[in-house]
N, C-alpha and C. Protein backbone atom coordinates (compact mmCIF):
# COMPACT_ATOMS: atom_id res chain seq x y z
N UNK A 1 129.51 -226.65 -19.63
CA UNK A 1 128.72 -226.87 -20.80
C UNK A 1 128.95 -228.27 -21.29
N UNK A 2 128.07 -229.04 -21.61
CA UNK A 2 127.77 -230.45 -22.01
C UNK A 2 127.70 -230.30 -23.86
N UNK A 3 129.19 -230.97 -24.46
CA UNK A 3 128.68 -231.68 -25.70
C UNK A 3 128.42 -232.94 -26.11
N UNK A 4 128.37 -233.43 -26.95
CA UNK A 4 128.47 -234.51 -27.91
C UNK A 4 129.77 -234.94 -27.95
N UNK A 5 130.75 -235.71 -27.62
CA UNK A 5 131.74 -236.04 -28.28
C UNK A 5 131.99 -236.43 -30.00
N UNK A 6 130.63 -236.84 -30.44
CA UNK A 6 130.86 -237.08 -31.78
C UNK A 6 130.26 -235.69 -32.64
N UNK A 7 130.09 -234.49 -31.73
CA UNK A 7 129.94 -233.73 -32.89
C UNK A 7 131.08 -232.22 -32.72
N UNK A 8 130.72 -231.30 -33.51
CA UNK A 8 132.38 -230.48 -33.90
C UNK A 8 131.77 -229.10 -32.54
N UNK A 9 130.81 -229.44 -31.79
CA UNK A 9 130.28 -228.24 -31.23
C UNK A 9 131.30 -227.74 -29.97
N UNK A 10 132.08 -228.58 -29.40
CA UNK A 10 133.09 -227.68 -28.58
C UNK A 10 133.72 -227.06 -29.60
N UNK A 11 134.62 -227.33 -30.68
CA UNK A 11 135.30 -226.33 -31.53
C UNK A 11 134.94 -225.50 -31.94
N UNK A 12 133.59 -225.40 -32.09
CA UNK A 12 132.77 -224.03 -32.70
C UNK A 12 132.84 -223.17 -31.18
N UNK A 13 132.10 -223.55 -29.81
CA UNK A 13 132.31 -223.09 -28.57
C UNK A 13 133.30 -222.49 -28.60
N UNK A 14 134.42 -222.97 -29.11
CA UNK A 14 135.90 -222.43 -28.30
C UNK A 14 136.15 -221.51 -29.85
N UNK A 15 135.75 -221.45 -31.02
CA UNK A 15 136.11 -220.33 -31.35
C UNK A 15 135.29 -219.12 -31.55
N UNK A 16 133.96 -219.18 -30.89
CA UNK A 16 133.21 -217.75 -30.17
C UNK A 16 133.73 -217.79 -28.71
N UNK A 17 134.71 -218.06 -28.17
CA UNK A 17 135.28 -217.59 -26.94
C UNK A 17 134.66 -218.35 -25.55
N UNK A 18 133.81 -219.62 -25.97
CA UNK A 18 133.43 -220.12 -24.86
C UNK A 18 134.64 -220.94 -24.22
N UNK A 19 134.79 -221.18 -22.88
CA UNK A 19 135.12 -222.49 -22.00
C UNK A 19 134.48 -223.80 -22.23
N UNK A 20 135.24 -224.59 -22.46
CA UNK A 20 134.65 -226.02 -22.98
C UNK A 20 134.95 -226.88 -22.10
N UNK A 21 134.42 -227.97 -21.04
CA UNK A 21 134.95 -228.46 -19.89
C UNK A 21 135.24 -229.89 -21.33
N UNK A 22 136.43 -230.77 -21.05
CA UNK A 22 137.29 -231.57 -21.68
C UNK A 22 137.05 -232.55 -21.27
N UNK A 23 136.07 -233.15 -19.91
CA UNK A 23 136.00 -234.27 -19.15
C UNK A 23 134.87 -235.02 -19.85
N UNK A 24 133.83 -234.06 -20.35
CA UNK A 24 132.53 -234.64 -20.65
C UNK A 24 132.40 -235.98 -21.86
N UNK A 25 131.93 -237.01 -21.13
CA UNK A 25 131.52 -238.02 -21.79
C UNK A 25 130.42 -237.74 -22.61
N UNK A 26 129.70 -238.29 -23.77
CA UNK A 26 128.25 -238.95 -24.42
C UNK A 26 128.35 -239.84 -24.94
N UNK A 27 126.74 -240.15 -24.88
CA UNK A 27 126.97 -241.11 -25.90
C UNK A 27 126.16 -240.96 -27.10
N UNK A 28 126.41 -240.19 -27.69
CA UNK A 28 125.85 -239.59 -29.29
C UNK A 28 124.50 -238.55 -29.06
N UNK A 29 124.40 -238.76 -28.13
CA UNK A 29 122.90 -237.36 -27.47
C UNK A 29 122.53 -236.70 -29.10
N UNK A 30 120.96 -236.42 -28.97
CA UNK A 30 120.45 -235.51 -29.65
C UNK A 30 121.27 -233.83 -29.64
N UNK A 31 120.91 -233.34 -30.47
CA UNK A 31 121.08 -232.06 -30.44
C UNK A 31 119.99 -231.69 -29.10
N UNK A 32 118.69 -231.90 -29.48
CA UNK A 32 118.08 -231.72 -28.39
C UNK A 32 117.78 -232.15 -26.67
N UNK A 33 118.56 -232.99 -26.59
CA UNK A 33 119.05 -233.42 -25.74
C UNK A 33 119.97 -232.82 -24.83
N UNK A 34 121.15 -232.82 -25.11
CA UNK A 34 122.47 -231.59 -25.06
C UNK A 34 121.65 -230.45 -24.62
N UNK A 35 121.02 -229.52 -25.59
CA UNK A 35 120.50 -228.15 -25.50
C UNK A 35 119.86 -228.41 -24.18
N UNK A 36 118.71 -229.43 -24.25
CA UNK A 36 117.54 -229.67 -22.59
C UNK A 36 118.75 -229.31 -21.05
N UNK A 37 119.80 -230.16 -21.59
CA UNK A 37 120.73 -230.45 -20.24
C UNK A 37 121.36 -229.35 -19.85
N UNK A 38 121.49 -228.47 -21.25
CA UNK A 38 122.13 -227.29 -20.66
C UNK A 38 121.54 -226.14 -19.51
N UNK A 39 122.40 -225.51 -18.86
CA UNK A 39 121.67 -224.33 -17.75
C UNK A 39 121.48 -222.94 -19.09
N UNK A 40 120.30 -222.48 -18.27
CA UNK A 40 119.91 -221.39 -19.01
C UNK A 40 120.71 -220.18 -19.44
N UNK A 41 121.46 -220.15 -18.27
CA UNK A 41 123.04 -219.04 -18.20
C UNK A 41 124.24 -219.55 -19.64
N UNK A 42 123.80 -220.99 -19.34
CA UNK A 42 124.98 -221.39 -20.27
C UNK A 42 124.28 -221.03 -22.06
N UNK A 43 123.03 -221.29 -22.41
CA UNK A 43 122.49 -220.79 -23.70
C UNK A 43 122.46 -219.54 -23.89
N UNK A 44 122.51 -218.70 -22.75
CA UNK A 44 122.57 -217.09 -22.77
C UNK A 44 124.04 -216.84 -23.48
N UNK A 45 124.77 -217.20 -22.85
CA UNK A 45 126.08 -217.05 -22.81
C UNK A 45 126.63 -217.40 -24.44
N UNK A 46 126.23 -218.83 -24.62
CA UNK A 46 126.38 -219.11 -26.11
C UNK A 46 125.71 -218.25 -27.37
N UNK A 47 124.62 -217.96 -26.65
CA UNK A 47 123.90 -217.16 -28.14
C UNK A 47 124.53 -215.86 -27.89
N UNK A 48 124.70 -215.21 -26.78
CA UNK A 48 124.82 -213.73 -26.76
C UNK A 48 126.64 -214.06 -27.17
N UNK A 49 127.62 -214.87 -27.20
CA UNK A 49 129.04 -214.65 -27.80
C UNK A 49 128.75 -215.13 -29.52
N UNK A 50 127.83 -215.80 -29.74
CA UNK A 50 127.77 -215.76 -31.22
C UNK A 50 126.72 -214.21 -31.46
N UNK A 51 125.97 -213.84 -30.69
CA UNK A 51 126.11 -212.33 -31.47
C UNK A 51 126.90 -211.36 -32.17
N UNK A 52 128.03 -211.34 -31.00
CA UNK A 52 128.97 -210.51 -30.60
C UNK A 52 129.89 -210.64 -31.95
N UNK A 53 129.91 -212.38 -32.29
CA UNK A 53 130.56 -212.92 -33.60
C UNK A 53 130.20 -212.22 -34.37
N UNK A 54 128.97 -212.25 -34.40
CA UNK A 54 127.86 -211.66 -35.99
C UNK A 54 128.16 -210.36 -36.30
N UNK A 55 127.80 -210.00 -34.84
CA UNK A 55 128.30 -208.46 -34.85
C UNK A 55 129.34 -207.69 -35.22
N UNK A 56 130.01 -208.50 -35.19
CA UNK A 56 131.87 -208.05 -35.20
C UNK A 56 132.08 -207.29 -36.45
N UNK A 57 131.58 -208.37 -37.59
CA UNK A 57 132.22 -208.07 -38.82
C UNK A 57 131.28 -208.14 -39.99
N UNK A 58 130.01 -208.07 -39.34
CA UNK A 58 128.80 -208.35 -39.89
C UNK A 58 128.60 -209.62 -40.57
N UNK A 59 129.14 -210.57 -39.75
CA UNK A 59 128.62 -212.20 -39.92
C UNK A 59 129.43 -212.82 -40.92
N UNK A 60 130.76 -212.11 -41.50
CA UNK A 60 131.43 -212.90 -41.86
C UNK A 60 132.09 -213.97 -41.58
N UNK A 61 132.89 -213.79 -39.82
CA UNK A 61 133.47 -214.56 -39.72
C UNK A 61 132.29 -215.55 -38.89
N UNK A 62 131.05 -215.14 -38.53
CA UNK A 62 129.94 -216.26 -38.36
C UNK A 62 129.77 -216.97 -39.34
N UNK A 63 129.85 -216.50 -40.61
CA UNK A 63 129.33 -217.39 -41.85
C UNK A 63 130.39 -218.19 -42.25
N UNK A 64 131.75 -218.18 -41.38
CA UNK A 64 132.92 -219.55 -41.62
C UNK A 64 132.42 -220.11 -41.02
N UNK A 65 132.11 -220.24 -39.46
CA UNK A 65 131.66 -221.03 -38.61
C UNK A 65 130.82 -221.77 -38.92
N UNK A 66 129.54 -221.28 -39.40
CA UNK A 66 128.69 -222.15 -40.00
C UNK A 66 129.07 -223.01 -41.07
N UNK A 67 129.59 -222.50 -41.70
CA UNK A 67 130.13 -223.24 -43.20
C UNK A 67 131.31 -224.29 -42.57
N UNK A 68 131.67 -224.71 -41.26
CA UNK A 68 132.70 -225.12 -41.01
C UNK A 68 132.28 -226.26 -39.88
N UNK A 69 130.98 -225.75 -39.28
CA UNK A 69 130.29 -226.63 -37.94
C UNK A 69 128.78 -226.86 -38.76
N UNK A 70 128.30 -226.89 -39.70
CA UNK A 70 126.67 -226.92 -39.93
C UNK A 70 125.70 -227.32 -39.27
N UNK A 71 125.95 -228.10 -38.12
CA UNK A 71 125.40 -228.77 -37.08
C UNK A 71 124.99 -227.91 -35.82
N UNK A 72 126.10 -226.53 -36.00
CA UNK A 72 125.82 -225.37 -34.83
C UNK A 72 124.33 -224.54 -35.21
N UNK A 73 123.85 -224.43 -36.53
CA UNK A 73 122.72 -224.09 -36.89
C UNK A 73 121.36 -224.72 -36.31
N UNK A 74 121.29 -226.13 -36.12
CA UNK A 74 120.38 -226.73 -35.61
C UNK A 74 120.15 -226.36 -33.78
N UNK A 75 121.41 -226.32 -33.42
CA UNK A 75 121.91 -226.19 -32.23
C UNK A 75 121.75 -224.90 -31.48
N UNK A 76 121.83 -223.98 -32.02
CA UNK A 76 121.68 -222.47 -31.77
C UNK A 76 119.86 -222.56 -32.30
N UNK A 77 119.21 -223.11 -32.75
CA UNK A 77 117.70 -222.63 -33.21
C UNK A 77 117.55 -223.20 -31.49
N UNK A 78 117.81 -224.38 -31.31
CA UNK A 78 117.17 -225.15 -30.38
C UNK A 78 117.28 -224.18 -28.79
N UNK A 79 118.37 -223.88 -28.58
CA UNK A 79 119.12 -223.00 -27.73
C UNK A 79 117.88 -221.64 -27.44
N UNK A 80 117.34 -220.79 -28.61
CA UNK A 80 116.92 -220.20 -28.73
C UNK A 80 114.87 -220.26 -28.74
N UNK A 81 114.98 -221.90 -28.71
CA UNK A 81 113.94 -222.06 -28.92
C UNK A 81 113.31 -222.61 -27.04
N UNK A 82 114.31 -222.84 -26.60
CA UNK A 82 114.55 -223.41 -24.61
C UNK A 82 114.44 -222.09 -23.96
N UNK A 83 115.12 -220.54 -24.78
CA UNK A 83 114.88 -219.81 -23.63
C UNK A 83 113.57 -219.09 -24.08
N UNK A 84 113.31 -219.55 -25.47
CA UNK A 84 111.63 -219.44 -25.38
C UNK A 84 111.74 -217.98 -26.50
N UNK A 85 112.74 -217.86 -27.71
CA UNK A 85 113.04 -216.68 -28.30
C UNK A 85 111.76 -216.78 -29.20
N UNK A 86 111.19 -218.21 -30.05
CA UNK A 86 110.29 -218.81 -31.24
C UNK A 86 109.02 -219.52 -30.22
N UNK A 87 108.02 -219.45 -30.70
CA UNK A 87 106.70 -219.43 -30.34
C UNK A 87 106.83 -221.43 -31.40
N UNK A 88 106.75 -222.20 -30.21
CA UNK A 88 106.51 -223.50 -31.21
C UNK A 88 105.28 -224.57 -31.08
């Protein structure tokens, strides 16, 4: 999975339980950008472990995350919008 170095989205990754590869360079990439590069397995994977978040505790401990990454909001629409969830 490909981030941003300048934004907080591996730390949000790694606390819904994703693998974050540590090597990856950018250089400030779009949100939309990032999302394009990603494999489709890998947005599956991200949205369906932030379900699982939501699910857990009924979005409490999603609603730290957000309140803690605000940038994962843009990021997860986009995610959702590549495997084609929103009509745009």
């Amino acid at each position: 999975m490909s981030y941003s170095n300048n934004s907080s989205l591996k730390d949000t990754a790694r606390a819904i339980g994703q693998v974050v590869q540590e090597s990856y360079q950018s250089g400030g990439r779009s949100v939309e950008k990032v999302v394009s590069s990603m494999k489709l397995s890998e947005i599956y994977d991200i949205l369906e472990g932030m379900k699982k978040v939501i699910d857990e505790d009924r979005g409490h401990r999603a609603r730290a995350i957000f309140e803690a990454y605000p940038q994962l909001v843009p990021a997860l629409y986009e995610m959702q919008v590549s495997l084609k969830y929103f009509l745009v």
